[in-house]
PDB file of N, CA and C in Angstrom:
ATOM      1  N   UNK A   1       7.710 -18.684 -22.639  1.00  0.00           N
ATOM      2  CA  UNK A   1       7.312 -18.583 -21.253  1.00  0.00           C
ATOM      3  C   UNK A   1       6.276 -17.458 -21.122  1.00  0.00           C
ATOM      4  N   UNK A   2       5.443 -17.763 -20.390  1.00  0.00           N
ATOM      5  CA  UNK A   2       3.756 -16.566 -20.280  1.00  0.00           C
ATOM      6  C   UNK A   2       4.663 -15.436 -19.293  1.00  0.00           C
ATOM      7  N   UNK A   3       4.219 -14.199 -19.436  1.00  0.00           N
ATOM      8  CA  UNK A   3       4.566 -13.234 -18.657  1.00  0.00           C
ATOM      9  C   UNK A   3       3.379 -13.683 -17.186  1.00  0.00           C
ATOM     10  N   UNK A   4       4.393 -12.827 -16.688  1.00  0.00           N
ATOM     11  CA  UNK A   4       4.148 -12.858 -14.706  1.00  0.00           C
ATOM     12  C   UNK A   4       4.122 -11.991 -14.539  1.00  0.00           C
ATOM     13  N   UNK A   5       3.526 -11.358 -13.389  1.00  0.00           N
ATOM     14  CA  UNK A   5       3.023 -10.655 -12.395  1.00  0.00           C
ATOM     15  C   UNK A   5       3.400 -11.010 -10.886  1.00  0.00           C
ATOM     16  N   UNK A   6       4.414 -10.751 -10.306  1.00  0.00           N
ATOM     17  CA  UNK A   6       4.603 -10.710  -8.953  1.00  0.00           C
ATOM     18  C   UNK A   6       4.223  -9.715  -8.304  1.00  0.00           C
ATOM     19  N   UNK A   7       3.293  -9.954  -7.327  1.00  0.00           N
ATOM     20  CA  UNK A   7       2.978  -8.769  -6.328  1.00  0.00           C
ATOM     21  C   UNK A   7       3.316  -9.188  -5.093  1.00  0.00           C
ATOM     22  N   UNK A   8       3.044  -8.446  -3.887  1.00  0.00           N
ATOM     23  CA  UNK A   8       3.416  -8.185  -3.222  1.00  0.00           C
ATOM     24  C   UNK A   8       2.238  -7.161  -2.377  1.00  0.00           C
ATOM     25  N   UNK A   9       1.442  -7.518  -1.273  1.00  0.00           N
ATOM     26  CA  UNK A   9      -0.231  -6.931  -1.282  1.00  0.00           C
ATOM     27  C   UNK A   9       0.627  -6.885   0.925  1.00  0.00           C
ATOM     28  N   UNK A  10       1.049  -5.377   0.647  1.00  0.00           N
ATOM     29  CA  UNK A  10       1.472  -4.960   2.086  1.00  0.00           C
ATOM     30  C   UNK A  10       0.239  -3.855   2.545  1.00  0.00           C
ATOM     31  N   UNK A  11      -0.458  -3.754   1.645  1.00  0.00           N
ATOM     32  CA  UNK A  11      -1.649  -2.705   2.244  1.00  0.00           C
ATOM     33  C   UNK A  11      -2.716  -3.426   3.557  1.00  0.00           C
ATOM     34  N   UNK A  12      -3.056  -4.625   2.923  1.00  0.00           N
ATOM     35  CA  UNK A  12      -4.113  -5.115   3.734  1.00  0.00           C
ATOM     36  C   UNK A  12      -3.936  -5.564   5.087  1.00  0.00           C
ATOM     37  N   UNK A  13      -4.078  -4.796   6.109  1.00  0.00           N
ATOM     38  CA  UNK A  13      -4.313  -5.482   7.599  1.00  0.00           C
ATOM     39  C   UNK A  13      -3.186  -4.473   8.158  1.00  0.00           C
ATOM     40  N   UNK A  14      -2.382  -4.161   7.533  1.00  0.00           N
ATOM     41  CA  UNK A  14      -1.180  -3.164   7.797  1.00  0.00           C
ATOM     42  C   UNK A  14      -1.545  -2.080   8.286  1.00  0.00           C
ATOM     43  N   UNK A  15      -1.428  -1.516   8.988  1.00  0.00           N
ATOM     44  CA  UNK A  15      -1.801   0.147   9.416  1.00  0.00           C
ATOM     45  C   UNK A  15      -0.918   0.842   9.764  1.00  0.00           C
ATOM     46  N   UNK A  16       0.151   1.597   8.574  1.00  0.00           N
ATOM     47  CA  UNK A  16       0.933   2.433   8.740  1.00  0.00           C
ATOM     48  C   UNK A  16       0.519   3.909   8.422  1.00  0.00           C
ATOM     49  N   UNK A  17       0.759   4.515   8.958  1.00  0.00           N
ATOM     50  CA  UNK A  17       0.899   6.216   8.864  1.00  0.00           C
ATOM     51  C   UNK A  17       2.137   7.377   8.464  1.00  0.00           C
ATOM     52  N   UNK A  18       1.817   8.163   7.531  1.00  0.00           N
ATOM     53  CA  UNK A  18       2.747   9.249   7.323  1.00  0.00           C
ATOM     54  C   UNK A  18       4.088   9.878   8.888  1.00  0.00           C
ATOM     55  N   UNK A  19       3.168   9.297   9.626  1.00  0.00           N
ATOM     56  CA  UNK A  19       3.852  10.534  10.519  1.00  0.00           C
ATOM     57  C   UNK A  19       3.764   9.842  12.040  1.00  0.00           C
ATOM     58  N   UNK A  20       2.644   9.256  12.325  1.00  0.00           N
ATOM     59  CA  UNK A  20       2.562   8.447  13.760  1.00  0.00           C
ATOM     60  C   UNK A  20       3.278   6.991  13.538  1.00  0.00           C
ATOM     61  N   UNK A  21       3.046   6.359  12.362  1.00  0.00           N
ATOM     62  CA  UNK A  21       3.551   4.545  12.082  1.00  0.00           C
ATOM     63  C   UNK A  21       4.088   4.747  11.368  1.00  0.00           C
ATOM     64  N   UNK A  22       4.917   5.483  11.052  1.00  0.00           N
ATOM     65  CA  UNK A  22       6.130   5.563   9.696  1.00  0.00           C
ATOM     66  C   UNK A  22       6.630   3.970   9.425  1.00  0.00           C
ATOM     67  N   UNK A  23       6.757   3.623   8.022  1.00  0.00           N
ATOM     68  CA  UNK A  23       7.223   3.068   7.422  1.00  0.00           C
ATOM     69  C   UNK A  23       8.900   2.597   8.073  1.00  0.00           C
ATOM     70  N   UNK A  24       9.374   1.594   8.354  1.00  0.00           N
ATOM     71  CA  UNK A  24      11.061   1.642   8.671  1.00  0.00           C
ATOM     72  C   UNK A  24      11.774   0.300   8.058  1.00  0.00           C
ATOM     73  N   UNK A  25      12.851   0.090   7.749  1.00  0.00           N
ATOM     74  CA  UNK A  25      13.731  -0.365   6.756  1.00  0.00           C
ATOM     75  C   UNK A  25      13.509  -1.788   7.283  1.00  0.00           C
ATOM     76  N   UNK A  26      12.583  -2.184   8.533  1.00  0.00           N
ATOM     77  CA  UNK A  26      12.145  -3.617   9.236  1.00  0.00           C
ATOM     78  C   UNK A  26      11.190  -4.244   8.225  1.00  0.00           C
ATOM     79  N   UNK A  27      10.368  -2.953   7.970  1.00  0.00           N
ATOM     80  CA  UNK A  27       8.929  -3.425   7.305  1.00  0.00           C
ATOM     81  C   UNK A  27       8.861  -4.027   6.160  1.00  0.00           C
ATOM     82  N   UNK A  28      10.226  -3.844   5.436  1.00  0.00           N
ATOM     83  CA  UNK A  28      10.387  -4.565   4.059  1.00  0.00           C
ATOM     84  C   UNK A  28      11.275  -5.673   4.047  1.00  0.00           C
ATOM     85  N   UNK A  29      12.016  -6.335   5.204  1.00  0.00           N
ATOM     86  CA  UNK A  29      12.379  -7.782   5.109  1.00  0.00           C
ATOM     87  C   UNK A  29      11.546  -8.496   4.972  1.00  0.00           C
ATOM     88  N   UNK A  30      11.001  -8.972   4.658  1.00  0.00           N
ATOM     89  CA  UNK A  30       9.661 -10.247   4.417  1.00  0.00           C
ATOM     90  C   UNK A  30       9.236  -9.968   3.000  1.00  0.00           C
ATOM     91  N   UNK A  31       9.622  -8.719   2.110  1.00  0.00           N
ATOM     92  CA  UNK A  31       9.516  -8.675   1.011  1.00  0.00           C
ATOM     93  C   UNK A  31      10.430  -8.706   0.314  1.00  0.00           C
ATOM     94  N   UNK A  32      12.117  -8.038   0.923  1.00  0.00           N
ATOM     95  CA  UNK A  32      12.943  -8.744  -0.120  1.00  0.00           C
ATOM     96  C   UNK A  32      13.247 -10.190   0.421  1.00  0.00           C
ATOM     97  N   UNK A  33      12.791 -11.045   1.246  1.00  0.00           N
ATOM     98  CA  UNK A  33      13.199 -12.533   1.121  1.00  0.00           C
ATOM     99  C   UNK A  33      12.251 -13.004   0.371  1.00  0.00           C
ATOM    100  N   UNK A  34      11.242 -12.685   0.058  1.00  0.00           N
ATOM    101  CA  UNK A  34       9.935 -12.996  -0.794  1.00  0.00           C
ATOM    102  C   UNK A  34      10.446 -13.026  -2.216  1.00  0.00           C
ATOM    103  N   UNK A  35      10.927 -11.621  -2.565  1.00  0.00           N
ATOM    104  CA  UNK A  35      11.517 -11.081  -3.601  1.00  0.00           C
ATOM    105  C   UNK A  35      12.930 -12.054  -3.913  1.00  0.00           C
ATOM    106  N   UNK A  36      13.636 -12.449  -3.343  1.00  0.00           N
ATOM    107  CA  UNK A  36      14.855 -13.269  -3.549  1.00  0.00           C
ATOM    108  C   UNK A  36      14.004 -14.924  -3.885  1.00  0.00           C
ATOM    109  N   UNK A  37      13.144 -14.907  -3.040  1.00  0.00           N
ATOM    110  CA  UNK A  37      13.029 -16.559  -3.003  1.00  0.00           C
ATOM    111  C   UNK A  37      11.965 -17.039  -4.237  1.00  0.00           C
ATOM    112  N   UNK A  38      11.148 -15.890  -4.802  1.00  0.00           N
ATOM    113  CA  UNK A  38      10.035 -15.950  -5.779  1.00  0.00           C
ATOM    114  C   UNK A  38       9.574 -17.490  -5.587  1.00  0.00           C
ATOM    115  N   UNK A  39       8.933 -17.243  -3.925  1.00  0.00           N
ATOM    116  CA  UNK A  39       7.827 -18.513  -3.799  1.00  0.00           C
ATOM    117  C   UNK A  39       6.981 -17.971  -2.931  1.00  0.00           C
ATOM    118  N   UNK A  40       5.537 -18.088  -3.491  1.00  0.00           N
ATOM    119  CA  UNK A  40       4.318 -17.857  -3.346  1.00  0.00           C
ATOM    120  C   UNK A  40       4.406 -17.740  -1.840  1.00  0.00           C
ATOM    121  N   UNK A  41       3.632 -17.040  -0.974  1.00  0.00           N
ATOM    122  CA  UNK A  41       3.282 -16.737   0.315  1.00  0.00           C
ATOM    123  C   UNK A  41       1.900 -16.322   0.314  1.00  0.00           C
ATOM    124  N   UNK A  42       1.579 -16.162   2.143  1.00  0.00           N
ATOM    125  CA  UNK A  42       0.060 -15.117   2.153  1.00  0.00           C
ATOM    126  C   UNK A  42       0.304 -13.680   1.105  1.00  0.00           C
ATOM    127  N   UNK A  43       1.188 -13.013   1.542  1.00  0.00           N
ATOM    128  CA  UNK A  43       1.369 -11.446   0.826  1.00  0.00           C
ATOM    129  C   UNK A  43       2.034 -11.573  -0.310  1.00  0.00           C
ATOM    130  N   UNK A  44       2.977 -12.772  -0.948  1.00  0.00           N
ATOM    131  CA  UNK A  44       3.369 -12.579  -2.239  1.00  0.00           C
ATOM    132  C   UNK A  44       2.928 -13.846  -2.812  1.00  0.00           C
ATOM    133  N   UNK A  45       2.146 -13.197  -4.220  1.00  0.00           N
ATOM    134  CA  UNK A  45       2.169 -14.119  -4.909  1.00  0.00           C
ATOM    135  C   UNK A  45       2.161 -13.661  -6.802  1.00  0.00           C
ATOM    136  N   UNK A  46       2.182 -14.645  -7.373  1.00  0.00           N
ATOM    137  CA  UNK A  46       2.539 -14.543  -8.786  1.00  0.00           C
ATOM    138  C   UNK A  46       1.198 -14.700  -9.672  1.00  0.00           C
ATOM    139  N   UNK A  47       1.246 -14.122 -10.805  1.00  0.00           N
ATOM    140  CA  UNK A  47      -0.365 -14.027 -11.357  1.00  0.00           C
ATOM    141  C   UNK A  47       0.198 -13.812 -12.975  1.00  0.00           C
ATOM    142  N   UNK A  48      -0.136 -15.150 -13.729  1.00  0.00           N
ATOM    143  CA  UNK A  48       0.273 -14.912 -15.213  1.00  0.00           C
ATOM    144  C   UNK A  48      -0.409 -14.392 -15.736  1.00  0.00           C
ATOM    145  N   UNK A  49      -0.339 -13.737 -16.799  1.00  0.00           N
ATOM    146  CA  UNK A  49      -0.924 -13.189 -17.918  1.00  0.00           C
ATOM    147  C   UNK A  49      -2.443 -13.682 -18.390  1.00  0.00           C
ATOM    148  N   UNK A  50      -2.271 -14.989 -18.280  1.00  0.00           N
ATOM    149  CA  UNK A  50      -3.361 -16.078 -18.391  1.00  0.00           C
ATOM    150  C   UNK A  50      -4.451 -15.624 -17.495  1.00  0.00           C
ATOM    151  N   UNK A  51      -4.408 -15.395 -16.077  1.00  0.00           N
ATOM    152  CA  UNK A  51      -5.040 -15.192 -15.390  1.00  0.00           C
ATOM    153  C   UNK A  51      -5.486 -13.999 -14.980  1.00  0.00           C
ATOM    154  N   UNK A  52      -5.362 -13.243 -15.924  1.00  0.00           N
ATOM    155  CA  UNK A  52      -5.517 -11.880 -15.415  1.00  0.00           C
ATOM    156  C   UNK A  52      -6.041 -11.597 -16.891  1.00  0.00           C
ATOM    157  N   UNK A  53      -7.338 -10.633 -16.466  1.00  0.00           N
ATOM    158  CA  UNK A  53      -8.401 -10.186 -17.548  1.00  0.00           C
ATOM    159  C   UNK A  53      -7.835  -8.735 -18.140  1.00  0.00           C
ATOM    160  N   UNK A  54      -7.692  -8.732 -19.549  1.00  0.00           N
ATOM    161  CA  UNK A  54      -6.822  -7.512 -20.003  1.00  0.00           C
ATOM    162  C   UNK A  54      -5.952  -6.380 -18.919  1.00  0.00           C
ATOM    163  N   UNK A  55      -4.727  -7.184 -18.234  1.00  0.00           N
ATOM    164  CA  UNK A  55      -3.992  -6.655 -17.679  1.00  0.00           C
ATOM    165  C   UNK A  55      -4.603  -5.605 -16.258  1.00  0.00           C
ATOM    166  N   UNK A  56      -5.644  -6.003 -15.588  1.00  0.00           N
ATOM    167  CA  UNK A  56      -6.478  -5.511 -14.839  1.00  0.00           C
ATOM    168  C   UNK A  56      -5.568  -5.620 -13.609  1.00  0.00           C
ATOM    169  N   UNK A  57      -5.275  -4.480 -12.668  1.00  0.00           N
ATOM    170  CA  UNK A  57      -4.488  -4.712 -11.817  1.00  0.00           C
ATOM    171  C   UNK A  57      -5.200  -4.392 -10.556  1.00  0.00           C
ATOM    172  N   UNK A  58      -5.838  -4.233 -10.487  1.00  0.00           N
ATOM    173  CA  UNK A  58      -7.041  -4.418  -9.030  1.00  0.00           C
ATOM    174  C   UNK A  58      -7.057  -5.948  -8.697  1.00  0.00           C
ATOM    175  N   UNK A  59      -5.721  -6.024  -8.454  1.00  0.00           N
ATOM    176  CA  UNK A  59      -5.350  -7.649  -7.144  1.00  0.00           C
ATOM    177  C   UNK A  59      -5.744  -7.758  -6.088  1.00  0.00           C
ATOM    178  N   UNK A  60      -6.560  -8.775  -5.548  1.00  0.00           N
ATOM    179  CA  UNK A  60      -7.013  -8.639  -4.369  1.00  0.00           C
ATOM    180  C   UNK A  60      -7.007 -10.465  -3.897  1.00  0.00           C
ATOM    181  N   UNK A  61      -6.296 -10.390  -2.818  1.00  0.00           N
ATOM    182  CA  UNK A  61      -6.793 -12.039  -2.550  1.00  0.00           C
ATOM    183  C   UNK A  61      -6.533 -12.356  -1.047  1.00  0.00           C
ATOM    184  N   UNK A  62      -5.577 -11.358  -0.009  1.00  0.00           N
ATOM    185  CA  UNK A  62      -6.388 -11.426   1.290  1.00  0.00           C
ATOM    186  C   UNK A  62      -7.192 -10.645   1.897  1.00  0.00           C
ATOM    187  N   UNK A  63      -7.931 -11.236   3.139  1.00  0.00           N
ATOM    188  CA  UNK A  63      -9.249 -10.687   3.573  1.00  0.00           C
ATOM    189  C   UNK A  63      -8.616  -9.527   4.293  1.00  0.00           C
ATOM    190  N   UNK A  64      -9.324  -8.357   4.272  1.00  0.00           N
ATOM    191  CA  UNK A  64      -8.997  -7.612   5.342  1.00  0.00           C
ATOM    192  C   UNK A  64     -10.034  -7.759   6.473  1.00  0.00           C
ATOM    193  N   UNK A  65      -9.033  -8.031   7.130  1.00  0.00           N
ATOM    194  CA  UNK A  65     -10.089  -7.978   8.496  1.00  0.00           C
ATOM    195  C   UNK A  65     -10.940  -6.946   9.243  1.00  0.00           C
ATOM    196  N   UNK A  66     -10.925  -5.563   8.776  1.00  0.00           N
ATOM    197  CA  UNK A  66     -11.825  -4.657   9.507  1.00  0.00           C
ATOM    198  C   UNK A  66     -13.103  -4.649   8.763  1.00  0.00           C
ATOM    199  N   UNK A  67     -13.270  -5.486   7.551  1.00  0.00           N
ATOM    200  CA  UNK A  67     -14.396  -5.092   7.108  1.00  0.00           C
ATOM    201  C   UNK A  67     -15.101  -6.614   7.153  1.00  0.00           C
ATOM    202  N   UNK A  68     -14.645  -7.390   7.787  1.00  0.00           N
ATOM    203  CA  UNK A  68     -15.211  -8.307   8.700  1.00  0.00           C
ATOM    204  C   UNK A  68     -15.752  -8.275   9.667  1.00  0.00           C
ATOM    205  N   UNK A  69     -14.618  -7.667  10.761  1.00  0.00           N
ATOM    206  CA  UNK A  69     -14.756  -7.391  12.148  1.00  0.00           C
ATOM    207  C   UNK A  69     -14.694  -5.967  12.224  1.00  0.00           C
ATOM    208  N   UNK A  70     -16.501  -5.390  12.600  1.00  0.00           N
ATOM    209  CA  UNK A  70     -16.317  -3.922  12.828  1.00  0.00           C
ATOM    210  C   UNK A  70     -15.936  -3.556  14.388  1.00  0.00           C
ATOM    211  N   UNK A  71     -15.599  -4.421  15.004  1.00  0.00           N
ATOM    212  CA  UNK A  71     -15.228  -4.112  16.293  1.00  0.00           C
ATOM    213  C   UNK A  71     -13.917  -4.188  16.519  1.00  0.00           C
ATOM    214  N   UNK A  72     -13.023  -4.532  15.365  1.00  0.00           N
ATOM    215  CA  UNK A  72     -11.917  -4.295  15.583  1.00  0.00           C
ATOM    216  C   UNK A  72     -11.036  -3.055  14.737  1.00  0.00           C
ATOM    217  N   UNK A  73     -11.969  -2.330  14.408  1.00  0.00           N
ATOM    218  CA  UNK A  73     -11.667  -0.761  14.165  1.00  0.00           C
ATOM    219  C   UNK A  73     -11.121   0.010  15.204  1.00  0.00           C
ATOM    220  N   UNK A  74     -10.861   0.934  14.580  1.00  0.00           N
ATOM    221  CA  UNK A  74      -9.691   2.259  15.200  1.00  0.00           C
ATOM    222  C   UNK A  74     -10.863   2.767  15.969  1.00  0.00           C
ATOM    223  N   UNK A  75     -10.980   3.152  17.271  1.00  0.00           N
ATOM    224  CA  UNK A  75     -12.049   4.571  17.517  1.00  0.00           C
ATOM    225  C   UNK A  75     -12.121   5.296  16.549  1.00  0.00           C
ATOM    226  N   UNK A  76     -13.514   6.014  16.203  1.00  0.00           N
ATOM    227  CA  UNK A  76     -13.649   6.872  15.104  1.00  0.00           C
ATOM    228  C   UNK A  76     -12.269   8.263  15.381  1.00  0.00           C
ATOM    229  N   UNK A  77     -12.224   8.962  16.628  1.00  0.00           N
ATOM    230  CA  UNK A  77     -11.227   9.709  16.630  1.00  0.00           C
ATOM    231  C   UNK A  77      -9.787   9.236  16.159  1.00  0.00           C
ATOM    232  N   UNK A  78      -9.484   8.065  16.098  1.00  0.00           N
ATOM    233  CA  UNK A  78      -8.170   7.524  15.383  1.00  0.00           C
ATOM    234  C   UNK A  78      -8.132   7.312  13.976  1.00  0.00           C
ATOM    235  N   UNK A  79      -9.498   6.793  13.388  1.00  0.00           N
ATOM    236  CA  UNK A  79      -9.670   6.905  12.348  1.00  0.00           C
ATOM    237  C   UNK A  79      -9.911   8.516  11.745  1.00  0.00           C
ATOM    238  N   UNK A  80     -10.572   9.424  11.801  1.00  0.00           N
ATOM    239  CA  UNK A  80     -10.590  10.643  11.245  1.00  0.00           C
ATOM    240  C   UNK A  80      -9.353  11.792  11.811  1.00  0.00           C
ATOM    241  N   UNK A  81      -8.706  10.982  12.629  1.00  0.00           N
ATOM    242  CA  UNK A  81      -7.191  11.333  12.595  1.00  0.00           C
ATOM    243  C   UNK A  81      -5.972  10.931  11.494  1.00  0.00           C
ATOM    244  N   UNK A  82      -6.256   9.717  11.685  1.00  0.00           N
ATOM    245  CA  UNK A  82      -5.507   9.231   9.893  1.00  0.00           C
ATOM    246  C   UNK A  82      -5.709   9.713   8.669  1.00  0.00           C
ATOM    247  N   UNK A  83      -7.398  10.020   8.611  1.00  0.00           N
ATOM    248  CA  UNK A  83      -7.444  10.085   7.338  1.00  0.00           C
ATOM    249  C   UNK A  83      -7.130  11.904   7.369  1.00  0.00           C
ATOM    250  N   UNK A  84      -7.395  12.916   8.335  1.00  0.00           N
ATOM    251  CA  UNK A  84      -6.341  13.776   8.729  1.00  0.00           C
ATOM    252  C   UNK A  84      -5.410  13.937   7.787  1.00  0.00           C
ATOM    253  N   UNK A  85      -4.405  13.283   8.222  1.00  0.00           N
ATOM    254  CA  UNK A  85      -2.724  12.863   8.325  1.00  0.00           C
ATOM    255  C   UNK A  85      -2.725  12.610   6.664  1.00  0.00           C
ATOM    256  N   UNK A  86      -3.253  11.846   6.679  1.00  0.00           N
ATOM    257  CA  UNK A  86      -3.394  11.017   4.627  1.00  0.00           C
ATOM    258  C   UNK A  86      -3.902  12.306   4.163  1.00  0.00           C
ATOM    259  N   UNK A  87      -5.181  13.130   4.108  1.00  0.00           N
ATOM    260  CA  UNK A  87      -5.265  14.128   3.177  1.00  0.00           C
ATOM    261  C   UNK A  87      -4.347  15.545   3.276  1.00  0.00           C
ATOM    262  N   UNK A  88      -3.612  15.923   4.609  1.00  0.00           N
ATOM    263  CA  UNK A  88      -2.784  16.531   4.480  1.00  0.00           C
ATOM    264  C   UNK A  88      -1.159  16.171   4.145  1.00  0.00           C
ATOM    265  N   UNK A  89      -0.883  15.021   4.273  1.00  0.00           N
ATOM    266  CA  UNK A  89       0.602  14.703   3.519  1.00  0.00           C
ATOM    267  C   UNK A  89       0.432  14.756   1.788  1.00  0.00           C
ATOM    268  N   UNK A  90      -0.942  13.945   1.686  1.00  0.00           N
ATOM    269  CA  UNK A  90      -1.514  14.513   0.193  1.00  0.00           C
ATOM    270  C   UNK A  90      -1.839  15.608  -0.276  1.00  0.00           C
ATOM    271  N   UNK A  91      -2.042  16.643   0.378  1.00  0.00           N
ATOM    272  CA  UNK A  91      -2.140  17.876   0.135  1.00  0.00           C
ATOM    273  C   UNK A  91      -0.613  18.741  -0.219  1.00  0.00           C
ATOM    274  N   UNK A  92      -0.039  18.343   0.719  1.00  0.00           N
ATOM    275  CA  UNK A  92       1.248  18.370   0.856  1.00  0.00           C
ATOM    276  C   UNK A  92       2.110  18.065  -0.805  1.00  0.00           C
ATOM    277  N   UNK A  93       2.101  17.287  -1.162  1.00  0.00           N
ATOM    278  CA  UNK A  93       2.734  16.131  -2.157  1.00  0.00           C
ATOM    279  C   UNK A  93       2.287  16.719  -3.718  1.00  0.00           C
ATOM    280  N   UNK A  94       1.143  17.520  -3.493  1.00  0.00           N
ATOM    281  CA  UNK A  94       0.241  17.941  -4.946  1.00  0.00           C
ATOM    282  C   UNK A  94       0.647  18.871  -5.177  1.00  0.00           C
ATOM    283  N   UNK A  95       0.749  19.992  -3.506  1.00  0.00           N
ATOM    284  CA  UNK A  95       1.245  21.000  -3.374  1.00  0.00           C
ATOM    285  C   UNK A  95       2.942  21.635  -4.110  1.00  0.00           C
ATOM    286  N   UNK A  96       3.417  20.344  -3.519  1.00  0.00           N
ATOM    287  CA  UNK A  96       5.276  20.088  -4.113  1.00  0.00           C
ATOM    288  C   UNK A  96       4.997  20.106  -5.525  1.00  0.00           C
ATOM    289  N   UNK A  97       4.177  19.549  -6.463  1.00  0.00           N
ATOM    290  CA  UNK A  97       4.393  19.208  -7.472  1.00  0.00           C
ATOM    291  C   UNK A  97       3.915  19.960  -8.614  1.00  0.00           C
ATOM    292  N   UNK A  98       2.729  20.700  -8.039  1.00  0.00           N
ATOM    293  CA  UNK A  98       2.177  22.261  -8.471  1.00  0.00           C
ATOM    294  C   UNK A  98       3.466  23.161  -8.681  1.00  0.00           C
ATOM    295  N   UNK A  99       3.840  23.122  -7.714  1.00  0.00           N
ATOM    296  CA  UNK A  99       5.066  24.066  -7.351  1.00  0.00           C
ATOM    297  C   UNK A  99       6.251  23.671  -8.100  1.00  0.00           C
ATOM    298  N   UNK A 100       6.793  22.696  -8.708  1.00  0.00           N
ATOM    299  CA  UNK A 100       7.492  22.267  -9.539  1.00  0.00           C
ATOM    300  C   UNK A 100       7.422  22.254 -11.199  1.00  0.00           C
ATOM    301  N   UNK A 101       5.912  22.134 -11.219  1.00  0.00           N
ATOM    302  CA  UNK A 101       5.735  22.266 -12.828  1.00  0.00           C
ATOM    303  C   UNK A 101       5.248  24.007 -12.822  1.00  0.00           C
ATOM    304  N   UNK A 102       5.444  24.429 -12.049  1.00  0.00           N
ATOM    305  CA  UNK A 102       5.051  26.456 -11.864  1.00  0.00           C
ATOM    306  C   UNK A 102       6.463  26.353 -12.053  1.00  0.00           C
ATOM    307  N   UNK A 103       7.993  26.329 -11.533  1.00  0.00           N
ATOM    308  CA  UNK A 103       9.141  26.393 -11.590  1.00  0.00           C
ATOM    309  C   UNK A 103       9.515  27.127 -10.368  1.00  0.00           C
ATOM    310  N   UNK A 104       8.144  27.185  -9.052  1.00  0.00           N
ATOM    311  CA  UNK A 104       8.658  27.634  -8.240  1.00  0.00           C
ATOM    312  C   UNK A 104       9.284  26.673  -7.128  1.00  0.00           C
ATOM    313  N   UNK A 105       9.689  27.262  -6.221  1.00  0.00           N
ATOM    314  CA  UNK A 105      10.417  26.584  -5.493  1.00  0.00           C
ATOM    315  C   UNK A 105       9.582  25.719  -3.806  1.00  0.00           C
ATOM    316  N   UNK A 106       9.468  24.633  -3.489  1.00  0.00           N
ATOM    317  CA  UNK A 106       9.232  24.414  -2.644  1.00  0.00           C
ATOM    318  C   UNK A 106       9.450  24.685  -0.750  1.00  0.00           C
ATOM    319  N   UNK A 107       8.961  25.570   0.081  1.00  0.00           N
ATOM    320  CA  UNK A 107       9.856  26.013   1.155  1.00  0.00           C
ATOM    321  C   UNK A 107       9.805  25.041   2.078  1.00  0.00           C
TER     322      UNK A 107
END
């Protein structure tokens, strides 16, 4: 049997946030019934070995729509608010982990 690749592509069209759109235990039913039922959907699908060029994992196969439709963007103030939010939880996260391989302690 060829090896598989199940993914699962929750990034595209999704607009969650660290801290304003948190993530909640809703957002992942549609992936474990996906995950139980292992049959192809818009967001899950399966990709053999065959089809995939030396294990290249830059999957891509729905459209996102903002880079279609530039009018259905965030106001720029919502957008350079997110990305805000994203480089300081990332700042955050590097910070923890600096601080862990130092052996100091995180406050």
């Amino acid at each position: 049997m060829p090896w598989a690749l199940w993914v699962y592509d929750y990034r595209t069209n999704v607009h969650k946030t660290l801290k304003t759109k948190r993530l909640t235990h809703s957002d992942f039913d549609d992936f474990i019934r996906c995950y139980h039922e292992r049959r192809e959907t818009e967001r899950f699908r399966r990709f053999s070995y065959t089809e995939r060029d030396k294990l290249n994992l830059d999957i891509f196969w729905l459209r996102d729509d903002s880079l279609e439709d530039i009018d259905s963007l965030p106001e720029p103030d919502v957008l350079a608010a997110e990305i805000v939010e994203n480089l300081e939880a990332a700042l955050a996260q590097f910070r923890s982990v600096s601080l862990g391989l130092a052996g100091e302690e995180d406050d």
